[in-house]
C-alpha atoms as a PDB file:
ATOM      1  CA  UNK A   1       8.956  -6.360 -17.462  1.00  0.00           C
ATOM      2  CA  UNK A   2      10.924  -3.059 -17.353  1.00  0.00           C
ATOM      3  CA  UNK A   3      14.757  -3.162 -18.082  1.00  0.00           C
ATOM      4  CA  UNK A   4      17.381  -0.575 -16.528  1.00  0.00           C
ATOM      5  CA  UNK A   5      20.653   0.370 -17.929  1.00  0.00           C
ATOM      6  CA  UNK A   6      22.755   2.151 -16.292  1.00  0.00           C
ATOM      7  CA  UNK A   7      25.839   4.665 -17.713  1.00  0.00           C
ATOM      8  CA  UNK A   8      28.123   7.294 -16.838  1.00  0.00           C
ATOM      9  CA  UNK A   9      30.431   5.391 -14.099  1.00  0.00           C
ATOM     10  CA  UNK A  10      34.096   5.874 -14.224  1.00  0.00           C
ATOM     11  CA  UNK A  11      37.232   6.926 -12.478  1.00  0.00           C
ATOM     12  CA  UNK A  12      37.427  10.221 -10.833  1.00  0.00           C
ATOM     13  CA  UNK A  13      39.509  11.926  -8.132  1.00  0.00           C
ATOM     14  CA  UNK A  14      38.434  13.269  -4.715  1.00  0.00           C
ATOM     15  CA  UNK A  15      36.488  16.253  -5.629  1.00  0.00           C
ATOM     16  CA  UNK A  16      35.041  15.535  -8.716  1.00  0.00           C
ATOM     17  CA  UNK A  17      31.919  14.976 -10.205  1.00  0.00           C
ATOM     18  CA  UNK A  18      30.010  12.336 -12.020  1.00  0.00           C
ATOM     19  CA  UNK A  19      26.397  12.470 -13.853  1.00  0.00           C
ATOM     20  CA  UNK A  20      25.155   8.490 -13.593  1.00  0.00           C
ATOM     21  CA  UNK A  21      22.154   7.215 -16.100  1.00  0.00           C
ATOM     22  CA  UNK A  22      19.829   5.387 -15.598  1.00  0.00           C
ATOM     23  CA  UNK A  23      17.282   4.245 -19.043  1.00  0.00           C
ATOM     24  CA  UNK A  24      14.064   2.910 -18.175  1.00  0.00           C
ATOM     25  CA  UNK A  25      12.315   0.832 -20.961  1.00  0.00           C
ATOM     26  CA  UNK A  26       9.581  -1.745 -20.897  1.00  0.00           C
ATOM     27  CA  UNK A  27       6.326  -1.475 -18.803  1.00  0.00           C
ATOM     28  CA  UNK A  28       7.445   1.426 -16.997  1.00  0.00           C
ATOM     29  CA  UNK A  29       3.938   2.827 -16.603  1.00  0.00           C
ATOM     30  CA  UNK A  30       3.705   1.567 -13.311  1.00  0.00           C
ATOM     31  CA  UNK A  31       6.649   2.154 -11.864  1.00  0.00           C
ATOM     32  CA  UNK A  32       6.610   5.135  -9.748  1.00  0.00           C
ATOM     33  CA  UNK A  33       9.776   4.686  -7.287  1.00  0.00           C
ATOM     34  CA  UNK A  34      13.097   4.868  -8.659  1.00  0.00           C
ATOM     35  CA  UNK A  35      16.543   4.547  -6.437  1.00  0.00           C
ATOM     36  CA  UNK A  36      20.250   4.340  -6.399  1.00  0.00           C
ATOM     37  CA  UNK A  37      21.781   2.230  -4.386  1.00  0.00           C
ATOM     38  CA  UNK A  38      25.739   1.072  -4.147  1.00  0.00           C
ATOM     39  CA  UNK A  39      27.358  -1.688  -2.958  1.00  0.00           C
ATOM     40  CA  UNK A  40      31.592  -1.628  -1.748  1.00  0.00           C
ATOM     41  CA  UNK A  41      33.442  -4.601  -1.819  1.00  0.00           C
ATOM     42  CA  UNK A  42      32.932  -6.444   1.229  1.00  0.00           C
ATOM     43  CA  UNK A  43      29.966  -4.218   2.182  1.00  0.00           C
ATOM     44  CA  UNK A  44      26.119  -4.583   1.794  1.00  0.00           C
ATOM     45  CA  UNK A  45      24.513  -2.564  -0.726  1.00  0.00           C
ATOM     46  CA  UNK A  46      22.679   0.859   1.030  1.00  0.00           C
ATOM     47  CA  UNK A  47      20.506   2.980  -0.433  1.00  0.00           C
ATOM     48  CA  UNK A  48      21.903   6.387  -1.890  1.00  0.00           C
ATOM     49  CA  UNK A  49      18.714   8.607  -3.513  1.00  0.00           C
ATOM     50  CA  UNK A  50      15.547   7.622  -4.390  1.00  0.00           C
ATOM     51  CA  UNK A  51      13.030   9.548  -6.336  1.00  0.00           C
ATOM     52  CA  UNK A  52       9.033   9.397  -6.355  1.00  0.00           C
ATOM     53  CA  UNK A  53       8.587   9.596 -10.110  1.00  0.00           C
ATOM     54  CA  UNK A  54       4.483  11.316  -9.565  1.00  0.00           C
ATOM     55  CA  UNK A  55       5.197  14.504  -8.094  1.00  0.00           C
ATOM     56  CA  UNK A  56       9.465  14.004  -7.626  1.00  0.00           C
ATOM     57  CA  UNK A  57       9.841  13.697  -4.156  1.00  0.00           C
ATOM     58  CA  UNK A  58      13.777  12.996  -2.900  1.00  0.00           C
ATOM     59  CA  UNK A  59      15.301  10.944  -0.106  1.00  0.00           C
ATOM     60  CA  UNK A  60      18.889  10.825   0.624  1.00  0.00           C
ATOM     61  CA  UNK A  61      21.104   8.736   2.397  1.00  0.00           C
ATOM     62  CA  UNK A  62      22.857  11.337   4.710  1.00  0.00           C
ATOM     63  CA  UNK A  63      26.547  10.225   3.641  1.00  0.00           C
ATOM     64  CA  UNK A  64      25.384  12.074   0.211  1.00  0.00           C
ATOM     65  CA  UNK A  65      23.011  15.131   0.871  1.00  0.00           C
ATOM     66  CA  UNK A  66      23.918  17.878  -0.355  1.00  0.00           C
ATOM     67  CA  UNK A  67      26.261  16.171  -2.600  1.00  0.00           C
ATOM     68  CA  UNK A  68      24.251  13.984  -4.888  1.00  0.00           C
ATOM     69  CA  UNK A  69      21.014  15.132  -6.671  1.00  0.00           C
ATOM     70  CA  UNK A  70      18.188  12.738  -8.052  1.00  0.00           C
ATOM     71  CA  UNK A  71      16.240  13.835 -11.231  1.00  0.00           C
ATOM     72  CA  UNK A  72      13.903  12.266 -13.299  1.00  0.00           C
ATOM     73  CA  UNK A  73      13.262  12.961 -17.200  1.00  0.00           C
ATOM     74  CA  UNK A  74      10.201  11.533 -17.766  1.00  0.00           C
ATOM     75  CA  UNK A  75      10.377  12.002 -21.388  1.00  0.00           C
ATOM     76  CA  UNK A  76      12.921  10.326 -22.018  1.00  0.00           C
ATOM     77  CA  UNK A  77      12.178   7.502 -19.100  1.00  0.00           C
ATOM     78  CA  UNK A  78      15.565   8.349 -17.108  1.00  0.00           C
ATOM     79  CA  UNK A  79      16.399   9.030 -13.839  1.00  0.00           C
ATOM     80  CA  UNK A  80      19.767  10.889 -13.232  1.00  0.00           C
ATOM     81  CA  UNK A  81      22.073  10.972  -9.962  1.00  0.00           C
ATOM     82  CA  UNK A  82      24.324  13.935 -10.304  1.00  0.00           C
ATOM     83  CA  UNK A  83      27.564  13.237  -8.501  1.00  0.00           C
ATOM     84  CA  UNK A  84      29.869  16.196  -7.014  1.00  0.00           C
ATOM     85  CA  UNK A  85      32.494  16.543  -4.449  1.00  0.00           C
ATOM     86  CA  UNK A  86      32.984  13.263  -4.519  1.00  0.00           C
ATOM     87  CA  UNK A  87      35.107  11.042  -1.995  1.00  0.00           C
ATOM     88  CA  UNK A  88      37.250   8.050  -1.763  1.00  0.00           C
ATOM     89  CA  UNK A  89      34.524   6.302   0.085  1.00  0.00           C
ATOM     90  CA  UNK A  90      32.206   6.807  -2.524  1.00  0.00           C
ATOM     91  CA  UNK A  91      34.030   4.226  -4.440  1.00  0.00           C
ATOM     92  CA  UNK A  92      31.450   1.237  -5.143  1.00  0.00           C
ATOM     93  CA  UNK A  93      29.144  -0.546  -8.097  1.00  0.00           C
ATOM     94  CA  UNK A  94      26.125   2.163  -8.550  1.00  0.00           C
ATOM     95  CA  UNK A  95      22.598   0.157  -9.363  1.00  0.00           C
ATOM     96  CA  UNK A  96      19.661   1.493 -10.076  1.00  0.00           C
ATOM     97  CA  UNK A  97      16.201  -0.001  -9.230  1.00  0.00           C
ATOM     98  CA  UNK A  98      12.846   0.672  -9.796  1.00  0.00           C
ATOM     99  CA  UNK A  99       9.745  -0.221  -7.685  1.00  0.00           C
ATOM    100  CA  UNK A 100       5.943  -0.973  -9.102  1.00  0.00           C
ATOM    101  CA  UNK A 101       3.058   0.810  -7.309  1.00  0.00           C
ATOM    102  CA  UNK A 102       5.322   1.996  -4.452  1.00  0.00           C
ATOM    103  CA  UNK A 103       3.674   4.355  -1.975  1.00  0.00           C
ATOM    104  CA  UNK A 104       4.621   7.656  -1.881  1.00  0.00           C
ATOM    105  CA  UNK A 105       5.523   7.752   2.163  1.00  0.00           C
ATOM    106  CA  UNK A 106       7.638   4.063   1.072  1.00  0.00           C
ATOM    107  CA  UNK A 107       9.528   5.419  -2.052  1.00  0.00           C
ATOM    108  CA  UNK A 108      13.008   5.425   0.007  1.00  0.00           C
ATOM    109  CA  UNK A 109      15.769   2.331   0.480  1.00  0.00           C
ATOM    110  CA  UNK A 110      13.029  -0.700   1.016  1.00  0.00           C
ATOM    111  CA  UNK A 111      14.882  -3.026  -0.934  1.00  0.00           C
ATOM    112  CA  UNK A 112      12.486  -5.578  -1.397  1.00  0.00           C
ATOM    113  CA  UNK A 113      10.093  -2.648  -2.792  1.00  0.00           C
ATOM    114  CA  UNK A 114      12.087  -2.737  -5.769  1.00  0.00           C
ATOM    115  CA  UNK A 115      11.134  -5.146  -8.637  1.00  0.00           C
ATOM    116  CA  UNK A 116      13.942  -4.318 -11.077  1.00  0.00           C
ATOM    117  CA  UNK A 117      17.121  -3.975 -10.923  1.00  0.00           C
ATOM    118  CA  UNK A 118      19.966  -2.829 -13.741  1.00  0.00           C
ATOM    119  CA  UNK A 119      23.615  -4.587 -14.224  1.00  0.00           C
ATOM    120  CA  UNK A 120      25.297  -1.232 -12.715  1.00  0.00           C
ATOM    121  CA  UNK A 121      27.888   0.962 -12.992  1.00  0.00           C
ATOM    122  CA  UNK A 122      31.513   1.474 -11.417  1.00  0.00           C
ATOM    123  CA  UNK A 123      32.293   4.758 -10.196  1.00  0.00           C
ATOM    124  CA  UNK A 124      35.901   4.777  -8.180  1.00  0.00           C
ATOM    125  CA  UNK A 125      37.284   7.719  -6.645  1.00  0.00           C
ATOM    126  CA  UNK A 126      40.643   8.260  -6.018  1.00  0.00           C
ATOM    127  CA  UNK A 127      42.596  10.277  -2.931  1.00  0.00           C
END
């Protein structure tokens, strides 16, 4: 079992930035695809960043490139999703996931290639 927690959501206005969390703990030995994904109310969750944790290979959603960065500390088993010039329709719960054994040309927003998923975090931005 691996277990995610997520941190660093909050209230922000248009512009701003935000640095989200995301602790890893557990059998995280195999897990070698981590993501961010967001769901709106009244929307379906999308994929935002995901990061292949052997070698740290990115994929963006457009809405967010060159906005958003993914980084991993593998250290200290947490993946980060800086957060700047942010917008009003960034507003949504933030998850993170991680995925088991994922390959590295699949390590993007597969949903059902993630096998964990944290509680999330709320990150509103105001106009």
């Amino acid at each position: 079992q691996v277990q995610l927690v997520e941190s660093g959501g909050g209230s922000v206005q248009a512009g701003g930035s935000l640095r989200l969390s995301c602790a890893a703990s557990g059998y995280t030995y195999s897990t070698n695809c981590m993501g961010w994904f967001r769901q709106a109310p009244g929307k379906e969750r999308e994929g935002v960043a995901a990061i292949y944790t052997l070698g740290g290979r990115t994929y963006y959603a457009d809405s967010v490139k060159g906005r958003f960065t993914i980084s991993q500390d593998n250290a200290k088993n947490t993946v980060y999703l800086q957060m700047n010039s942010l917008k009003p329709e960034d507003t949504a719960m933030y998850y993170c996931a991680a995925g088991l054994k994922v390959g590295f040309a699949d390590c993007m927003f597969e949903q059902h290639l993630y096998n964990y998923w944290g509680q999330g975090t709320q990150v509103t931005v105001s106009s």
